[in-house]
PDB file of N, CA and C in Angstrom:
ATOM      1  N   UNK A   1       0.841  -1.180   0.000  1.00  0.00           N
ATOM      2  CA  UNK A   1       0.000   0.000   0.000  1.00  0.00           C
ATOM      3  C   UNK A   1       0.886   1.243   0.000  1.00  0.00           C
ATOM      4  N   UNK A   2       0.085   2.134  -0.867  1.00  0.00           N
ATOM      5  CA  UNK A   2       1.557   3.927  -1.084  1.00  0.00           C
ATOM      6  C   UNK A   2       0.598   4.432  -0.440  1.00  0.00           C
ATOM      7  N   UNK A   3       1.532   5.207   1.125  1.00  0.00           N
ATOM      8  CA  UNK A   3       0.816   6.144   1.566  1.00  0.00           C
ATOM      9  C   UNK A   3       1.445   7.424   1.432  1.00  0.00           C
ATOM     10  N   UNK A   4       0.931   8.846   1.654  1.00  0.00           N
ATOM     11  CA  UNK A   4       1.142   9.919   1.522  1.00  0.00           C
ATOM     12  C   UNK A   4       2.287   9.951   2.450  1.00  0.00           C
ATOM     13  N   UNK A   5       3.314  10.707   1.808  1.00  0.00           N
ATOM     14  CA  UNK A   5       4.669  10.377   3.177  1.00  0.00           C
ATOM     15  C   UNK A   5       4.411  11.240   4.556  1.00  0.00           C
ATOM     16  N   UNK A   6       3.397  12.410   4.292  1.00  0.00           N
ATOM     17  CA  UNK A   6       3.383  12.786   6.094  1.00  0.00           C
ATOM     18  C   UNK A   6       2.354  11.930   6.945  1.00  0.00           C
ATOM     19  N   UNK A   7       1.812  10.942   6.290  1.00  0.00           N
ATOM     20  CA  UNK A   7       1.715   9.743   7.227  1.00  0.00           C
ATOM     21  C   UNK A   7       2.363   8.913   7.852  1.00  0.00           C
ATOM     22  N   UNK A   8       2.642   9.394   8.831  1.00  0.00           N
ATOM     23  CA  UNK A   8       3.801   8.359   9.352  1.00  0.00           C
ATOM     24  C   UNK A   8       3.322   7.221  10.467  1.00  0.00           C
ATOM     25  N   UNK A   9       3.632   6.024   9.737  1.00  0.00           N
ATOM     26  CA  UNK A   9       2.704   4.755  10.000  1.00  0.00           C
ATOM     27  C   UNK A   9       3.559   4.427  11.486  1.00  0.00           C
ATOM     28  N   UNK A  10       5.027   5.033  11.923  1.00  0.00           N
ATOM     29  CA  UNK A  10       5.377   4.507  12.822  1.00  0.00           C
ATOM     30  C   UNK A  10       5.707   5.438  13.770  1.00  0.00           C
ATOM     31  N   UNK A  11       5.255   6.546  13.769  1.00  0.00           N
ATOM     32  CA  UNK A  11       5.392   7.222  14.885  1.00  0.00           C
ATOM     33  C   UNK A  11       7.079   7.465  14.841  1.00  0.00           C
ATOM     34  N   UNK A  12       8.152   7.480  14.526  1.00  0.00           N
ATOM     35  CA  UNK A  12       9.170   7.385  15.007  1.00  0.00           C
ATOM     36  C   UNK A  12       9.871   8.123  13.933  1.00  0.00           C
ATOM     37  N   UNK A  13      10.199   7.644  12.835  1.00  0.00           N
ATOM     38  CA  UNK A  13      10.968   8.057  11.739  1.00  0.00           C
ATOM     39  C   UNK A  13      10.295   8.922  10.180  1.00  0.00           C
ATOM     40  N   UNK A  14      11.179  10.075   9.923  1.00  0.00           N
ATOM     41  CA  UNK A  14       9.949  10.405   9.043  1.00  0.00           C
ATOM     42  C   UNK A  14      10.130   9.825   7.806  1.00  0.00           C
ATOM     43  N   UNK A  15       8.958   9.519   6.757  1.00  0.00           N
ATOM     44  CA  UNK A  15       8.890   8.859   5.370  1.00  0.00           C
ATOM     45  C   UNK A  15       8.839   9.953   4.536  1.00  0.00           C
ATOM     46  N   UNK A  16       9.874   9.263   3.687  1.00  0.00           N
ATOM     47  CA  UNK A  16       9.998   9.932   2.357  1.00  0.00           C
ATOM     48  C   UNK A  16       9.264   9.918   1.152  1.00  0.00           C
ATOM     49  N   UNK A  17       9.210  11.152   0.713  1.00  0.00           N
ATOM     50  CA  UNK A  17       8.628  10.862  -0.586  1.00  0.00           C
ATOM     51  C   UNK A  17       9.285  11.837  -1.761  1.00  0.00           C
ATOM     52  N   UNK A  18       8.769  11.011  -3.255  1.00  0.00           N
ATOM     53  CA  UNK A  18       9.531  11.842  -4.249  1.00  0.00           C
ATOM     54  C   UNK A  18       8.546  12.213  -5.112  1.00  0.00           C
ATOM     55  N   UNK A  19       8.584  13.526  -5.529  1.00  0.00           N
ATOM     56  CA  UNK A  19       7.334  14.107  -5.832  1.00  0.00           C
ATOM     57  C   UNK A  19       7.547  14.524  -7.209  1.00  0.00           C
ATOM     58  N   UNK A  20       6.275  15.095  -8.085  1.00  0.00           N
ATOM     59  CA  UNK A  20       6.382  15.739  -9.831  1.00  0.00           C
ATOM     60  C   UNK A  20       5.512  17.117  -9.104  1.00  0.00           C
ATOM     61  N   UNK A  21       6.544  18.476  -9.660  1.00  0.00           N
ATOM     62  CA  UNK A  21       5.681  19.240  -9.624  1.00  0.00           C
ATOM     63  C   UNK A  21       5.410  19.483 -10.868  1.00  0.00           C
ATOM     64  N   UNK A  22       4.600  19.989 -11.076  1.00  0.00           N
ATOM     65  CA  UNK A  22       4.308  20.484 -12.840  1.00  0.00           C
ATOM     66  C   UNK A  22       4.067  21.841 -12.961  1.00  0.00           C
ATOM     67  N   UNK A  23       3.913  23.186 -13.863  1.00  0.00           N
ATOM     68  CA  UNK A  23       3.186  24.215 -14.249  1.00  0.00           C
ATOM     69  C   UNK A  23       3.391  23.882 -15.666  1.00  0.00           C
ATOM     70  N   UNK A  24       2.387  24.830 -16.293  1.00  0.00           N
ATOM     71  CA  UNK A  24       2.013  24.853 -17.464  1.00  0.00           C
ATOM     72  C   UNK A  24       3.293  24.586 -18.612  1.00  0.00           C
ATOM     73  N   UNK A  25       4.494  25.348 -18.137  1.00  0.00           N
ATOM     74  CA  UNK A  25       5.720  24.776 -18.975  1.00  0.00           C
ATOM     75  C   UNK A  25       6.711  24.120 -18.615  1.00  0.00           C
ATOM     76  N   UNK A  26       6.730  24.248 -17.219  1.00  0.00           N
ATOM     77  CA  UNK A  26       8.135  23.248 -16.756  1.00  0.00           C
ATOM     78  C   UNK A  26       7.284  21.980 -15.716  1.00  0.00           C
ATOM     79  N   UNK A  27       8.480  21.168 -15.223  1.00  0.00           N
ATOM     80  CA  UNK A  27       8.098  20.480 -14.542  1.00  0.00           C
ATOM     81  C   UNK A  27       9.779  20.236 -13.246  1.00  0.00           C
ATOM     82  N   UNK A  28       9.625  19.956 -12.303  1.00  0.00           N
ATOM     83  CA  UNK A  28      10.278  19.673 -11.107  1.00  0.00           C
ATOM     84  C   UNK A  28      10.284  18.552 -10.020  1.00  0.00           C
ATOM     85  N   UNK A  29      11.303  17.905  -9.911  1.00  0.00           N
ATOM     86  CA  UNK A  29      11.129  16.857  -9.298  1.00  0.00           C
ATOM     87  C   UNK A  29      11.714  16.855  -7.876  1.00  0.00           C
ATOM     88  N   UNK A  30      11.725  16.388  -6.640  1.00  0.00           N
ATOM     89  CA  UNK A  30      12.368  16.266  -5.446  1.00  0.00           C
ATOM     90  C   UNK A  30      11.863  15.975  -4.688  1.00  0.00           C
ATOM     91  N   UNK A  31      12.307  15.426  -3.389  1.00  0.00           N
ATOM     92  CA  UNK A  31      12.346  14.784  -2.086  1.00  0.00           C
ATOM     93  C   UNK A  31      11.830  15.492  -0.723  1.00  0.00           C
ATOM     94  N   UNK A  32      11.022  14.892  -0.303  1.00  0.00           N
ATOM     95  CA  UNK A  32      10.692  15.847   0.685  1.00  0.00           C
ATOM     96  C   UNK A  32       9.854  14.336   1.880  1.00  0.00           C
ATOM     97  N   UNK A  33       9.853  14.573   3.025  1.00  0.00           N
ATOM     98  CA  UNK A  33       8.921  14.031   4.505  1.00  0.00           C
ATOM     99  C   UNK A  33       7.380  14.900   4.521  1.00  0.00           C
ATOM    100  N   UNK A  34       7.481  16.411   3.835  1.00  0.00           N
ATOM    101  CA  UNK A  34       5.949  16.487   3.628  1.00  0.00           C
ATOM    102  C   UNK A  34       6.013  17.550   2.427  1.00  0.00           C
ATOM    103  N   UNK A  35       5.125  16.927   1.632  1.00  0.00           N
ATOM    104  CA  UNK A  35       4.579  17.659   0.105  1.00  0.00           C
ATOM    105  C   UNK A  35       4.074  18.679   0.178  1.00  0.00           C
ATOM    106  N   UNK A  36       2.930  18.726   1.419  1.00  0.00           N
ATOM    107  CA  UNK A  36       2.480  20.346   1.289  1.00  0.00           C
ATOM    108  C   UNK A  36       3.341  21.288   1.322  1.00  0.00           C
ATOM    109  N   UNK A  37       4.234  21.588   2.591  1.00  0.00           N
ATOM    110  CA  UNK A  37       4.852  22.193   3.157  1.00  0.00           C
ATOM    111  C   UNK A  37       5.755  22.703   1.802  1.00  0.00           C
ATOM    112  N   UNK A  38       6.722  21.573   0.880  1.00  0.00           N
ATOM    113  CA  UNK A  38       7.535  21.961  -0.296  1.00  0.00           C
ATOM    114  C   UNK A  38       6.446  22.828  -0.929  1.00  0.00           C
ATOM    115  N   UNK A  39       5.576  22.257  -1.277  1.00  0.00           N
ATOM    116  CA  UNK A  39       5.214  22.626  -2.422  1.00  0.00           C
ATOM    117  C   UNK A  39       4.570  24.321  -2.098  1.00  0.00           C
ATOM    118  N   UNK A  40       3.991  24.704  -1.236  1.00  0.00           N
ATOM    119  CA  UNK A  40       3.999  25.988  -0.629  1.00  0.00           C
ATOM    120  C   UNK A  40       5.014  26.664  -0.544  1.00  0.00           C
ATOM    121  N   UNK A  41       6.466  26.112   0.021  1.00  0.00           N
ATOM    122  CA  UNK A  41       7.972  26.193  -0.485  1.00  0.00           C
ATOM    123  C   UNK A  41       7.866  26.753  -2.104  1.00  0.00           C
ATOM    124  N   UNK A  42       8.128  25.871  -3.155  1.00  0.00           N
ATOM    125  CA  UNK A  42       8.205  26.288  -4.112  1.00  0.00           C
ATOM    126  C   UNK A  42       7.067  27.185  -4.869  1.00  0.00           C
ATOM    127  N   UNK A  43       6.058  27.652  -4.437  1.00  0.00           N
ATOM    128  CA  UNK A  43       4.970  28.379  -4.455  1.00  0.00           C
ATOM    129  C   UNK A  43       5.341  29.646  -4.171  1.00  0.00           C
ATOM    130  N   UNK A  44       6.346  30.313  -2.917  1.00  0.00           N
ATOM    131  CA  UNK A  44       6.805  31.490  -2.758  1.00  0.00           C
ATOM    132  C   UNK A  44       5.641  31.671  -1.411  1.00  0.00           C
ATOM    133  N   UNK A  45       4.681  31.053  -0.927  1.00  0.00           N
ATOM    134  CA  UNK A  45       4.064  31.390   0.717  1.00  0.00           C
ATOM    135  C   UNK A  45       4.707  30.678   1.555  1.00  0.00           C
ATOM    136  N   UNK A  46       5.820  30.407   1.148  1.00  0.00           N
ATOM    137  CA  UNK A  46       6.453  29.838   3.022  1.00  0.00           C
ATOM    138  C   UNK A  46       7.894  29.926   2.189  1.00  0.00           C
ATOM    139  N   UNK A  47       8.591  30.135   3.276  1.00  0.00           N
ATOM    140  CA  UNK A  47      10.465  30.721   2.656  1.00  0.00           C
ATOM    141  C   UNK A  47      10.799  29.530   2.433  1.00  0.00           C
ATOM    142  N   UNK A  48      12.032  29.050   1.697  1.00  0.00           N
ATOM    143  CA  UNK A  48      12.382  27.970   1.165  1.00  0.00           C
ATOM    144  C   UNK A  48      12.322  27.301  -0.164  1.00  0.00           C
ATOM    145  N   UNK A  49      12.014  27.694  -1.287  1.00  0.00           N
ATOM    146  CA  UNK A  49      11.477  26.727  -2.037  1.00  0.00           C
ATOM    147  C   UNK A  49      13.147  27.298  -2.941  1.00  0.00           C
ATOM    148  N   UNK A  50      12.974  25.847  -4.027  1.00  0.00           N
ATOM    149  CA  UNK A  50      14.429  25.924  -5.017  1.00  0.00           C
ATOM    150  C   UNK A  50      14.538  27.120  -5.911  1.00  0.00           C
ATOM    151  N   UNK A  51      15.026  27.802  -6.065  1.00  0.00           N
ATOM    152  CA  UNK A  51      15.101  28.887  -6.932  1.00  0.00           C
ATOM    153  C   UNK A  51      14.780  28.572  -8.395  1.00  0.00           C
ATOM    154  N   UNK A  52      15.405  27.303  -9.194  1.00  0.00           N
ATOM    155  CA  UNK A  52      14.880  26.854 -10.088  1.00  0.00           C
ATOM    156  C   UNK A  52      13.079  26.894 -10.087  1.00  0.00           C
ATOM    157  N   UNK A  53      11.991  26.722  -9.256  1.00  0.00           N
ATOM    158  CA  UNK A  53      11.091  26.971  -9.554  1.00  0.00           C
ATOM    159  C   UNK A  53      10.392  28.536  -9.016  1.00  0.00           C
ATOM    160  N   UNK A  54      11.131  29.463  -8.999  1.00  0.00           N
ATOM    161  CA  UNK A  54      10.828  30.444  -8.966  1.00  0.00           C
ATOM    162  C   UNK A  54      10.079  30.598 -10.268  1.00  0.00           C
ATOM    163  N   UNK A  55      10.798  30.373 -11.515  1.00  0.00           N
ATOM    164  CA  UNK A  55      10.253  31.018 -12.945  1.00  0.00           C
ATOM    165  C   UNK A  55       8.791  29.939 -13.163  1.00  0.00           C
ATOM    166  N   UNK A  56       8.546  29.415 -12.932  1.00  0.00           N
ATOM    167  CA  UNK A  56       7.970  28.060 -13.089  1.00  0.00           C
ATOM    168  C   UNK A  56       6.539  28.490 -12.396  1.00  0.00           C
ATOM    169  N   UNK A  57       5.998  29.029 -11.337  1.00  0.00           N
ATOM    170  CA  UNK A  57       4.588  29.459 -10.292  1.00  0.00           C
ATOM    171  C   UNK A  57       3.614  29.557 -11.180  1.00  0.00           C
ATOM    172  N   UNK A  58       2.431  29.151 -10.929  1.00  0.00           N
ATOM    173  CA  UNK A  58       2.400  28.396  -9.892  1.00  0.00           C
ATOM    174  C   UNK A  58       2.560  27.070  -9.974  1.00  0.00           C
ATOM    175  N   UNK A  59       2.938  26.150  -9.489  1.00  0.00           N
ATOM    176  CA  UNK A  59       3.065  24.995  -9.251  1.00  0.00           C
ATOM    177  C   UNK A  59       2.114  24.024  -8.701  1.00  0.00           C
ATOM    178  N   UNK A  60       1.850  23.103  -8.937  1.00  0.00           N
ATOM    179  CA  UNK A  60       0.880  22.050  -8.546  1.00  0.00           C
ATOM    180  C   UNK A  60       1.851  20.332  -8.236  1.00  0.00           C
ATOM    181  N   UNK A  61       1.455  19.197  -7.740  1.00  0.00           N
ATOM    182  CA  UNK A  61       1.598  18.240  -7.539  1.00  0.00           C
ATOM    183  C   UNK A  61       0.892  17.678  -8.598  1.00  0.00           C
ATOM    184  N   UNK A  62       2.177  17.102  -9.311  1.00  0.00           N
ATOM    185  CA  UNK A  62       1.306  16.551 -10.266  1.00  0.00           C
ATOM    186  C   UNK A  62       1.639  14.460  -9.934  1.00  0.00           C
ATOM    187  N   UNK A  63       2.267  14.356  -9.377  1.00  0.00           N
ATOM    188  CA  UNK A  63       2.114  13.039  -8.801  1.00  0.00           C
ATOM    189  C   UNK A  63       2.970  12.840  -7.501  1.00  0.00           C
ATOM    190  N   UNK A  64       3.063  11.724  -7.001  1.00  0.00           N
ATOM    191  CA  UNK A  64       4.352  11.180  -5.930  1.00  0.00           C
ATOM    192  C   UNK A  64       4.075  10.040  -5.765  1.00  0.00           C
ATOM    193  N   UNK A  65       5.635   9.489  -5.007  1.00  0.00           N
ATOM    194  CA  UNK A  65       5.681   8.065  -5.232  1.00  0.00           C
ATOM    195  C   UNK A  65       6.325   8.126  -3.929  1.00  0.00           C
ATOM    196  N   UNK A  66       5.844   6.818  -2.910  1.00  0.00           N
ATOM    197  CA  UNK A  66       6.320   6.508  -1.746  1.00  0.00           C
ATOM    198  C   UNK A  66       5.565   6.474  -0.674  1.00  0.00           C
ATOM    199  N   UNK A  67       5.866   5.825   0.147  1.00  0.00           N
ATOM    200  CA  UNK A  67       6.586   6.700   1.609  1.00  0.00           C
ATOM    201  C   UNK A  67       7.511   5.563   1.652  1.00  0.00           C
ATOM    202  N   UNK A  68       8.811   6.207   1.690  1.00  0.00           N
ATOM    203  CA  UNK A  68      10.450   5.292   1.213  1.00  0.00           C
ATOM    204  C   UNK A  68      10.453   5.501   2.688  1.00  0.00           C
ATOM    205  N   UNK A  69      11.656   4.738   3.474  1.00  0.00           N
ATOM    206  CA  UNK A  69      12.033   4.424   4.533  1.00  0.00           C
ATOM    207  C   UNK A  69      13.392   5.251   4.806  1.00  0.00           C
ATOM    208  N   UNK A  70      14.028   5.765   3.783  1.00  0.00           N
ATOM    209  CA  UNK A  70      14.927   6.168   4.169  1.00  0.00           C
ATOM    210  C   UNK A  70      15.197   7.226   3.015  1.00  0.00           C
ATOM    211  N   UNK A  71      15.837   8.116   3.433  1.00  0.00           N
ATOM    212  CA  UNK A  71      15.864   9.061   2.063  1.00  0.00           C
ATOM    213  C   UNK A  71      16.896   8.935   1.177  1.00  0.00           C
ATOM    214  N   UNK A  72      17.882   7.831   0.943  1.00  0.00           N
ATOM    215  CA  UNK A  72      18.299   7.289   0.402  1.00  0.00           C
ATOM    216  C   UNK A  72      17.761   6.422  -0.738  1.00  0.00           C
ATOM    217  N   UNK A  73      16.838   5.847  -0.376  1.00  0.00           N
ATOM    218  CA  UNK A  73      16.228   5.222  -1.393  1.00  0.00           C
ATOM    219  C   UNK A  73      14.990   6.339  -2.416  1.00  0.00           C
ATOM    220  N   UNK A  74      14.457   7.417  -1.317  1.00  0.00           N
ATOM    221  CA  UNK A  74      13.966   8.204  -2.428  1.00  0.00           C
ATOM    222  C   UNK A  74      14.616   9.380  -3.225  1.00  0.00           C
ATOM    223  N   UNK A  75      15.862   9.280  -2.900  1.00  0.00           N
ATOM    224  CA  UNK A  75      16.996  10.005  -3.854  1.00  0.00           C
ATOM    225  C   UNK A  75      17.677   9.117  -4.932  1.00  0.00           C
ATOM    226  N   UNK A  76      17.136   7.584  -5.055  1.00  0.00           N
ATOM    227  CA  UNK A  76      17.571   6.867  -6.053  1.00  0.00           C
ATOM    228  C   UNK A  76      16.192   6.874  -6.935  1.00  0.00           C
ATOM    229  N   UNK A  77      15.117   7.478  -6.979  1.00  0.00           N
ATOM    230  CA  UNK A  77      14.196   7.566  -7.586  1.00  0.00           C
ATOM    231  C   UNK A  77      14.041   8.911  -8.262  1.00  0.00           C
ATOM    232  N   UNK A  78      14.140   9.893  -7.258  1.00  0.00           N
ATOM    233  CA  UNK A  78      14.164  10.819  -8.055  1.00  0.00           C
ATOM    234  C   UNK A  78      15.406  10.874  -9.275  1.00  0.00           C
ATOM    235  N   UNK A  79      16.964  10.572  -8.783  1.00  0.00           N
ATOM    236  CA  UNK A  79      17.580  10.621  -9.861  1.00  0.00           C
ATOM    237  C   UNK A  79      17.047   9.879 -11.053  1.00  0.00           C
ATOM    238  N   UNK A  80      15.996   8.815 -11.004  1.00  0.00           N
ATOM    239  CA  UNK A  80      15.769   8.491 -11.871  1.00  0.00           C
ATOM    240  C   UNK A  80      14.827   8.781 -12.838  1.00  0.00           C
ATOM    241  N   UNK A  81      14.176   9.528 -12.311  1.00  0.00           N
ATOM    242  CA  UNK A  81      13.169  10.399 -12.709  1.00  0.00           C
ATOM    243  C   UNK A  81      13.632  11.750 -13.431  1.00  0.00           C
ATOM    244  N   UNK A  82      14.686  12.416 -12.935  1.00  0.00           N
ATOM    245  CA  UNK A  82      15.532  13.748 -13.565  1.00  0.00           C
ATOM    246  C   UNK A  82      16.241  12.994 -14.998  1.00  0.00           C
ATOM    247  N   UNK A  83      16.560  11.981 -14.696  1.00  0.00           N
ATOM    248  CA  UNK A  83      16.926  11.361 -16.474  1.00  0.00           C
ATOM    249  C   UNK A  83      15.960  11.168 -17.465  1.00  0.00           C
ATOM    250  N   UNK A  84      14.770  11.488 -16.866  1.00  0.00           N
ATOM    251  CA  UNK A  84      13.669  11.623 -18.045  1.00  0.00           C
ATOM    252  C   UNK A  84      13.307  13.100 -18.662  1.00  0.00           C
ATOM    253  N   UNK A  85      12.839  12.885 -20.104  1.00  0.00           N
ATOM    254  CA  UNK A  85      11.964  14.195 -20.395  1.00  0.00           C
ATOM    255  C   UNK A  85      11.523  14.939 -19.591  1.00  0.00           C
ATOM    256  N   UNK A  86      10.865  15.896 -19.657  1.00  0.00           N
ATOM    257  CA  UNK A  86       9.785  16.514 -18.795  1.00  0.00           C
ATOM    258  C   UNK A  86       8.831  15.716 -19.403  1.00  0.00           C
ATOM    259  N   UNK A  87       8.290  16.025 -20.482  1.00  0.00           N
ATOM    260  CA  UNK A  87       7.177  15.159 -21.115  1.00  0.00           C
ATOM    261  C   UNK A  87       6.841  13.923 -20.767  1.00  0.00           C
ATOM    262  N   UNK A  88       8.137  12.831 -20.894  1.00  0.00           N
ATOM    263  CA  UNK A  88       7.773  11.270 -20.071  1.00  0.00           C
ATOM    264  C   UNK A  88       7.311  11.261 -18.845  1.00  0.00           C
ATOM    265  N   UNK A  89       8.115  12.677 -17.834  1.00  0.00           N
ATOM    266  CA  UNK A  89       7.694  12.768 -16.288  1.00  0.00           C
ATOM    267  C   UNK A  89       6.546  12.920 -16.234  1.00  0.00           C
ATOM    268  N   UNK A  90       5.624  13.765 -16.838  1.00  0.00           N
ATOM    269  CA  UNK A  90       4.094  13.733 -17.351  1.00  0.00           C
ATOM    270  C   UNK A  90       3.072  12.765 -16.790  1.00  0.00           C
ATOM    271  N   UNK A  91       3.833  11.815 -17.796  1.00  0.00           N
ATOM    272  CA  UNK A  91       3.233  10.586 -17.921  1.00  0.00           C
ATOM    273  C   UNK A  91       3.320   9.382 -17.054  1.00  0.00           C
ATOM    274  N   UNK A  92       4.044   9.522 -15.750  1.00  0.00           N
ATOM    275  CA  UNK A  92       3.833   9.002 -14.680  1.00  0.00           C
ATOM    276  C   UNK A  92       2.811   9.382 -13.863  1.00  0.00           C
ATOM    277  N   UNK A  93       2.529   7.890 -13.396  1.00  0.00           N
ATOM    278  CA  UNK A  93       1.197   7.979 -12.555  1.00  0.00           C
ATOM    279  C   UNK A  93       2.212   7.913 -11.093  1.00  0.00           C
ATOM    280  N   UNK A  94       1.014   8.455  -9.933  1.00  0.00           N
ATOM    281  CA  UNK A  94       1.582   8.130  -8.934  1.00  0.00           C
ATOM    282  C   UNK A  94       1.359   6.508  -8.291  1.00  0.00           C
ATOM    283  N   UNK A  95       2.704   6.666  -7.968  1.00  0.00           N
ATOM    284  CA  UNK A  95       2.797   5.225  -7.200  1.00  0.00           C
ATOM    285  C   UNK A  95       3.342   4.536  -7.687  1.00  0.00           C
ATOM    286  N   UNK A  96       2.863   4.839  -9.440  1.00  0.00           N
ATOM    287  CA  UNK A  96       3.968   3.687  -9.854  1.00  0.00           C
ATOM    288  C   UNK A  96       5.343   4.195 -10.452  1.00  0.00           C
ATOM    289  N   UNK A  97       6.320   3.153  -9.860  1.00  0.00           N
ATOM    290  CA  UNK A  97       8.120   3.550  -9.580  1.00  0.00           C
ATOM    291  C   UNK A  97       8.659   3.485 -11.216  1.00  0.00           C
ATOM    292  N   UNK A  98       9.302   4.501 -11.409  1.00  0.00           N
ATOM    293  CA  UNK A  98       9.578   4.434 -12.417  1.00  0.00           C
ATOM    294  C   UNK A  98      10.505   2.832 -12.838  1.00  0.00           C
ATOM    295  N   UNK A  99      11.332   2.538 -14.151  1.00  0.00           N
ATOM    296  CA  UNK A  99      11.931   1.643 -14.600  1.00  0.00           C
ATOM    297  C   UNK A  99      13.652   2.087 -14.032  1.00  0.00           C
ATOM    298  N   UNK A 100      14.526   1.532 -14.418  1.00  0.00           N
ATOM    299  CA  UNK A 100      15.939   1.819 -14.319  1.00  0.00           C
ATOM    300  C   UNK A 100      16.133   3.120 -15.096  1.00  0.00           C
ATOM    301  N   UNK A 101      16.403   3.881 -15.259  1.00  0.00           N
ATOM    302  CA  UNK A 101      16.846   5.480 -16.540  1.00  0.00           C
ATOM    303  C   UNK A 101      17.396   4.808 -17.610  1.00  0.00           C
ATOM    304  N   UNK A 102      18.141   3.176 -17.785  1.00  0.00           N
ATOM    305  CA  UNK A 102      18.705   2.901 -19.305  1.00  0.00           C
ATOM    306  C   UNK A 102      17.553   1.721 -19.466  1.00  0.00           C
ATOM    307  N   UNK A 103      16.479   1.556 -18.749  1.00  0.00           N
ATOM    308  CA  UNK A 103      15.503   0.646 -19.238  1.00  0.00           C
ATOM    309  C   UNK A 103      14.130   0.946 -20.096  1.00  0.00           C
ATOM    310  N   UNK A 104      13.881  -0.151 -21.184  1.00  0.00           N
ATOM    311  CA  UNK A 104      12.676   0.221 -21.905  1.00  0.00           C
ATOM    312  C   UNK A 104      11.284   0.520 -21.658  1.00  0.00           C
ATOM    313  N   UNK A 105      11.497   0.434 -20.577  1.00  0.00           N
ATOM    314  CA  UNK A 105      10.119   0.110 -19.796  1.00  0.00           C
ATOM    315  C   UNK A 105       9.804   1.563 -19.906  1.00  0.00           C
ATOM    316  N   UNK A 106       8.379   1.757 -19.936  1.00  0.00           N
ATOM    317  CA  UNK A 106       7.499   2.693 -20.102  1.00  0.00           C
ATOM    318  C   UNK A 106       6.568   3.221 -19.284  1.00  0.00           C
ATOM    319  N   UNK A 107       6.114   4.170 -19.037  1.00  0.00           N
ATOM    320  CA  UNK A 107       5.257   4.747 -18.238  1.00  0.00           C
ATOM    321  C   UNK A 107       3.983   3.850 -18.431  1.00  0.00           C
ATOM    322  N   UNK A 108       3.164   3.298 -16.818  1.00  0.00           N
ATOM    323  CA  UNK A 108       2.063   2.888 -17.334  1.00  0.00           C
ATOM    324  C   UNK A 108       1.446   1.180 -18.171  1.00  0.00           C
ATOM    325  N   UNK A 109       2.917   0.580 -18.514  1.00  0.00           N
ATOM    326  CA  UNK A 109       3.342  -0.344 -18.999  1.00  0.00           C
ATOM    327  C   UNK A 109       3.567  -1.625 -18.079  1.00  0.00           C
TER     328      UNK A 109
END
């Protein structure tokens, strides 16, 4: 079961997650323990967000994948996700993990 990563099923440690932001022309990918909070981040109402999506506002969630156990493992997803198009990133659904970055496998597939 993929839960939203600021659910934290164990009380103890926080879960990761790796997120798609989208606007109308770009798209942005990264790691975060809670989505709202970034994504308000990269929105410009709470201090913090990447400067890269400054040009980009407004921003929306356009999917995520996880709640990873360690943020190690959701920094091996997102890199794998930054080796795609923007366009292929699109076309991920949430939840489901992308393929390897040199594999054929397809969004959805």
């Amino acid at each position: 079961m993929i839960l939203a990563a600021d659910e934290d099923t164990d009380g103890r440690r926080p879960r990761w997650t790796v997120y798609l932001l989208a606007s109308p022309t770009r798209t942005y990918v990264g790691v975060t323990t809670d989505v709202r909070r970034r994504l308000a981040q990269h929105n410009g109402t709470v201090a913090g967000g990447a400067r890269s999506t400054r040009a980009g506002r407004p921003w929306r969630v356009a999917a995520k994948w996880g709640p990873f156990a360690s943020r190690g493992e959701a920094l091996k997803i997102e890199y794998q996700l930054k080796q795609r198009p923007a366009r292929e990133r699109r076309r991920w659904k949430s939840g489901t993990l992308p393929a390897a970055a040199g594999d054929a496998a397809r969004p959805g597939s």
